[in-house]
Protein backbone atom coordinates (compact mmCIF):
# COMPACT_ATOMS: atom_id res chain seq x y z
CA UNK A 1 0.00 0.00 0.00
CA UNK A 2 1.46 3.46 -0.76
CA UNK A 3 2.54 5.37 2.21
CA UNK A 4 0.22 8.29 1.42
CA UNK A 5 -2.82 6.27 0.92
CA UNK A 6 -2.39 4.42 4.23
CA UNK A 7 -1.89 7.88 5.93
CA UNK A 8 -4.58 9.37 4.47
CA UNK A 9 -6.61 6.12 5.89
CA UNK A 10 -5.03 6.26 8.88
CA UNK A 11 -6.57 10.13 8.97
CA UNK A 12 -9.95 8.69 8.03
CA UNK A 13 -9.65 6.34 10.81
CA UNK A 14 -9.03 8.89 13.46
CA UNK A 15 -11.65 11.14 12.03
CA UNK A 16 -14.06 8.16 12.36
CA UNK A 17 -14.08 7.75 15.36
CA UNK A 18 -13.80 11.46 16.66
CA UNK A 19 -16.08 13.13 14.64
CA UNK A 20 -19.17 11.16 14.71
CA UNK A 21 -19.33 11.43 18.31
CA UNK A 22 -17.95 15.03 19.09
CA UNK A 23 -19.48 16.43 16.14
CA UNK A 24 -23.27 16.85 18.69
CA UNK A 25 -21.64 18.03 21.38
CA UNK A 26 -19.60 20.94 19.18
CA UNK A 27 -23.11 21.76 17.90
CA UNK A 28 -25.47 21.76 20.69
CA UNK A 29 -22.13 23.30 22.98
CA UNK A 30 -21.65 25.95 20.69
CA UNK A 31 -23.21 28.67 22.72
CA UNK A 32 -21.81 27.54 26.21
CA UNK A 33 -18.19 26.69 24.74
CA UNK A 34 -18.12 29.65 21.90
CA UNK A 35 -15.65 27.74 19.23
CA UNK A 36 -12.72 29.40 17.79
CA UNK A 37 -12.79 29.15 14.24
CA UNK A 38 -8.89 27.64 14.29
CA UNK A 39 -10.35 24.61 16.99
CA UNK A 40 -10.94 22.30 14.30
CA UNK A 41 -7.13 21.77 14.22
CA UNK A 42 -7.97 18.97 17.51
CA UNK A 43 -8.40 16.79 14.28
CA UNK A 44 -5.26 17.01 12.71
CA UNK A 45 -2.54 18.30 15.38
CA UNK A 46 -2.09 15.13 17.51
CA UNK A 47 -3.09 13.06 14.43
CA UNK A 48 -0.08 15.01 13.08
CA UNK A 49 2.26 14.28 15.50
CA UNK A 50 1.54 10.69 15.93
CA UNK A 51 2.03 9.77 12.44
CA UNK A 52 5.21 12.10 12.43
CA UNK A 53 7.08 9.83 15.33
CA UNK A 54 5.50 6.73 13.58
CA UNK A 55 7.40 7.65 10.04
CA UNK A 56 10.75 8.00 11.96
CA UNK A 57 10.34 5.21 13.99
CA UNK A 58 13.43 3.51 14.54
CA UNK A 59 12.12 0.79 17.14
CA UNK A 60 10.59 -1.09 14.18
CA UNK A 61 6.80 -0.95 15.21
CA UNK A 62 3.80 -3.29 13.62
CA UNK A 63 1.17 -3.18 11.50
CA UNK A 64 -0.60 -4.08 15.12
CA UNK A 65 0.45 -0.63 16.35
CA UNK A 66 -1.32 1.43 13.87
CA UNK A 67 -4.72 0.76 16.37
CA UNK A 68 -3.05 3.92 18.67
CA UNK A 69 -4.54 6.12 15.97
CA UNK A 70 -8.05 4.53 17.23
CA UNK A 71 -7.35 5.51 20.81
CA UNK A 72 -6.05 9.09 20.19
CA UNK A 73 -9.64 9.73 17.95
CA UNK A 74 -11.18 8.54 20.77
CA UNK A 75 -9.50 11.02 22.81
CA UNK A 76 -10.72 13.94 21.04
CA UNK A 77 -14.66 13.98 21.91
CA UNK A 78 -13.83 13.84 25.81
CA UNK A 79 -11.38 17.26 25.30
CA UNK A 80 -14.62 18.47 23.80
CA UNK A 81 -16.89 17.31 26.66
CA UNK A 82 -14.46 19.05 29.22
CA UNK A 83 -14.60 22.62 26.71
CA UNK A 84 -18.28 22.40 27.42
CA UNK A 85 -18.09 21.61 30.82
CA UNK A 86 -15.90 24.62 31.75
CA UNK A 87 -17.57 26.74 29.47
CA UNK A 88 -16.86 30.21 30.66
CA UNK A 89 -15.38 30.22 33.77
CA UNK A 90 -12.09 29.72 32.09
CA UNK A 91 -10.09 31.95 29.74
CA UNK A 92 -11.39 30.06 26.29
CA UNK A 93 -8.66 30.68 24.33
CA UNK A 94 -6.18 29.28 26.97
CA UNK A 95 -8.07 26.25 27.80
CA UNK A 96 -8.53 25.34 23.70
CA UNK A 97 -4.85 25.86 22.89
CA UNK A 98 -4.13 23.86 26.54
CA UNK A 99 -6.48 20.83 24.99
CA UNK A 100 -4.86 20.81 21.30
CA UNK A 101 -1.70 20.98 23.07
CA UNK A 102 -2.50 17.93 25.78
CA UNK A 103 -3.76 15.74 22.97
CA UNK A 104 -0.65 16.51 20.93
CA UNK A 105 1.23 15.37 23.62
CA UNK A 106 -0.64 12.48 24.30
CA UNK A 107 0.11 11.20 19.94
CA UNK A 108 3.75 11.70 21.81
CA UNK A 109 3.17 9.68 24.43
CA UNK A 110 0.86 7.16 22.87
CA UNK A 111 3.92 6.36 20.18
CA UNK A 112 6.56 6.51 23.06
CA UNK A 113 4.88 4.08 25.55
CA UNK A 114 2.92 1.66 23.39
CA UNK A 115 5.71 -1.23 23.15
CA UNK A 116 6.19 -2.95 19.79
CA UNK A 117 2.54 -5.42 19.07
CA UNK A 118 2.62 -8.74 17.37
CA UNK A 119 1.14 -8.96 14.07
């Protein structure tokens, strides 16, 4: 499989299984949470990151490990819950760059601590 078309499913992945289930609460949390127009980037940044550390992986990692992208999608809808739960009573531009940046981190960490898988 081309490297580009396994990325881009890879992407599709991830987007699969965030988007279906954040995609209600960014809509009916719209007016609590007020969305930056640059917070859509929760999609791609730790997505980003994740598939960077897994291209320059010397460690030799599986076809096995490429179910982390599943758990870091997953990840995204509960940043979202805890935007709408704060709402307000934090600075909202702080707390979305804090989230972006957390999940980032956690692609980081997710590539770092998952050990090699058998295929």
């Amino acid at each position: 499989m081309d490297l580009f078309a396994l990325i881009a499913y890879l992407w599709f992945l991830h987007l699969y299984v965030a988007f279906p289930v954040s995609l209600p609460f960014w809509f009916f949390g719209r007016r609590r949470a007020q969305w930056f127009k640059w917070e859509p980037l929760i999609l791609v940044m730790p997505f980003a990151v994740w598939v960077t550390l897994t291209l320059i992986d010397d460690r030799g990692k599986s076809l096995a490990n490429l179910g982390e992208d599943l758990w870091l999608g997953a990840a995204i809808p509960v940043s979202v819950m805890i935007r709408i739960a704060v709402g307000g009573r934090l600075n909202r531009k702080k707390l979305a760059i804090a989230m972006i940046l957390l999940l980032s981190v956690a692609g980081a960490l997710l590539w770092k601590l998952v050990p090699m898988l058998p295929e």
